[in-house]
Protein backbone atom coordinates (compact mmCIF):
# COMPACT_ATOMS: atom_id res chain seq x y z
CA UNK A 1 -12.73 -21.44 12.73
CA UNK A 2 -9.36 -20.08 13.79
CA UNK A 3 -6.54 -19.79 11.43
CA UNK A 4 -2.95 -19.66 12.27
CA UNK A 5 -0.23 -18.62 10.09
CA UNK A 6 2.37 -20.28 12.27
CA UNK A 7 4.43 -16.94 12.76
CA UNK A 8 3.25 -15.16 15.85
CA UNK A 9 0.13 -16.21 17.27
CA UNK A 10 -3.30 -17.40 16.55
CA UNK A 11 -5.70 -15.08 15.25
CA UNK A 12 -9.37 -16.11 15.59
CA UNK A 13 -11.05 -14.04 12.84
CA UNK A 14 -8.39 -12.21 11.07
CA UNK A 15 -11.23 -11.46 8.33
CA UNK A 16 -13.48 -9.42 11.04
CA UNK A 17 -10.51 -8.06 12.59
CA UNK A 18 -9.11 -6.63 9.99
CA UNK A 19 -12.52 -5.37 8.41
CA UNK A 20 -13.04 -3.46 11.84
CA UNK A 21 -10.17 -2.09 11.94
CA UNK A 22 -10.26 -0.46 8.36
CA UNK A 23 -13.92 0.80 8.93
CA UNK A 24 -12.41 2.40 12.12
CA UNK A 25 -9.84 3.57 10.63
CA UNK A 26 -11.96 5.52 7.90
CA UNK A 27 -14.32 6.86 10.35
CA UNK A 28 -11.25 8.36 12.29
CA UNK A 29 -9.74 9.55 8.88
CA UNK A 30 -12.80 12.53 9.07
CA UNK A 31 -10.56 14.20 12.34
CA UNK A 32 -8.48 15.19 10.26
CA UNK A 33 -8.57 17.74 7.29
CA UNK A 34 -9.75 17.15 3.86
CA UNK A 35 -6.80 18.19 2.34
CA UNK A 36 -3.86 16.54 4.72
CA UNK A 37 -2.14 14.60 2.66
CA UNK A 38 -1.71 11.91 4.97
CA UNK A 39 -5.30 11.87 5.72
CA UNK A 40 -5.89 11.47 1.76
CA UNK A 41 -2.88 8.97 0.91
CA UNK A 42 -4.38 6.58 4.00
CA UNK A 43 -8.14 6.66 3.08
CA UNK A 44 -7.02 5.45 -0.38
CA UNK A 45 -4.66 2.56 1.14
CA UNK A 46 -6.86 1.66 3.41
CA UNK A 47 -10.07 1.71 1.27
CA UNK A 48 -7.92 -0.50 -1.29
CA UNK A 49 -6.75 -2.89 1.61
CA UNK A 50 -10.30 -3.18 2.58
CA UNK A 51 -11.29 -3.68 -1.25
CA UNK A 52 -9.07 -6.42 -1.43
CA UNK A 53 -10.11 -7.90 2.01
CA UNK A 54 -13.49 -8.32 0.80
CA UNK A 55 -12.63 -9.70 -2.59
CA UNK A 56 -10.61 -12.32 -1.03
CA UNK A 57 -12.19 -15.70 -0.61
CA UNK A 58 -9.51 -16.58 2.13
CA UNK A 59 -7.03 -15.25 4.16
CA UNK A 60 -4.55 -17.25 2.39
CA UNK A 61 -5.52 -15.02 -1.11
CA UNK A 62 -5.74 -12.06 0.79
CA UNK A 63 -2.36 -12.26 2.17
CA UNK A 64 -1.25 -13.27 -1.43
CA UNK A 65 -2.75 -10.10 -2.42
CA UNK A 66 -0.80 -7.66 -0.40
CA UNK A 67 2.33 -9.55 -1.04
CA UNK A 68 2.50 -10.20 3.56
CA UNK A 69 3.69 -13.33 5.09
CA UNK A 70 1.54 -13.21 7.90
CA UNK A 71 -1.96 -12.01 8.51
CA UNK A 72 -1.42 -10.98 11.96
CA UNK A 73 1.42 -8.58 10.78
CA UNK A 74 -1.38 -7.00 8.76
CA UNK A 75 -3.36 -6.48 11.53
CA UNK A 76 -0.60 -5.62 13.90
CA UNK A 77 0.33 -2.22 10.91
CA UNK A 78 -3.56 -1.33 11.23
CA UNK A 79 -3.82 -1.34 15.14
CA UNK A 80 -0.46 0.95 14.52
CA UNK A 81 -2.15 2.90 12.32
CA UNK A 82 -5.43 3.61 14.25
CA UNK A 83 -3.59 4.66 17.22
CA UNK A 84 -1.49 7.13 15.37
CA UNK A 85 -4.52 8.85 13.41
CA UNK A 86 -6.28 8.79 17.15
CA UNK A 87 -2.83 10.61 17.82
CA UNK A 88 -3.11 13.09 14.90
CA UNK A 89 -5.28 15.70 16.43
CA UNK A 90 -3.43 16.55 19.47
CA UNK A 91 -0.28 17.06 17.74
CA UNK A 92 -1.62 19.02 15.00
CA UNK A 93 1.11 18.67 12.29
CA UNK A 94 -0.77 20.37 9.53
CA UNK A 95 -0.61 23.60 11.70
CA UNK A 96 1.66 25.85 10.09
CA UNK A 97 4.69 26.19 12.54
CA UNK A 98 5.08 28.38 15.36
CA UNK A 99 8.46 29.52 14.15
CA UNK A 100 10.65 29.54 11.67
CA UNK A 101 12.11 26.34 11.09
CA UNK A 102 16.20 26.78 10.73
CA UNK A 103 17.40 27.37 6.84
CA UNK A 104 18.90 23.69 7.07
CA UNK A 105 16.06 22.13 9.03
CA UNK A 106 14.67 20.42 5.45
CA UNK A 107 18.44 20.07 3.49
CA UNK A 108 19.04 16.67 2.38
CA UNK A 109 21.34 15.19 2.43
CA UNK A 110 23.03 16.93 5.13
């Protein structure tokens, strides 16, 4: 069956989609270190996302769950979110940093 939320396209099975992509995205989670808080904070969105996916009996409920308009917006933030954690690793940020960052660098407001 293919289901259409009328907003940007057609989306033949938002329900595997989307359970793909948060099973990918928990595998790729392990990259990164245990104790990266963005590592930890997005395992335990994702793993309630996927939670709620499964609970759902349609996409209807499950976008009623997360409080989203549009399924494929959903799965447009996950695709996002893979490629950024498939980022991660390259960049590092947990590193400490090479310098010293300037006294000012974290004021705010400025």
């Amino acid at each position: 069956a293919v289901v259409s939320t009328q907003s940007t396209g057609i989306v033949k099975d938002p329900y595997y989609s989307l359970h793909k992509l948060y099973n990918t995205t928990l595998t790729e989670l392990q990259t990164l270190p245990d104790t990266y808080p963005y590592r930890i904070e997005t395992e335990r969105l994702t793993k309630e996302r996927l939670a709620l996916l499964e609970k759902a009996k349609s996409v209807v409920e499950f976008e009623d769950a997360l409080n989203a308009r549009c399924i494929e917006n959903v799965i447009k933030e996950a695709k996002d979110e893979l490629l950024l954690i498939r980022k991660l690793p390259g960049w590092a940020p947990w590193e400490p940093l090479v310098g010293e960052a300037p006294a000012e660098q974290w004021k705010w407001p400025l």
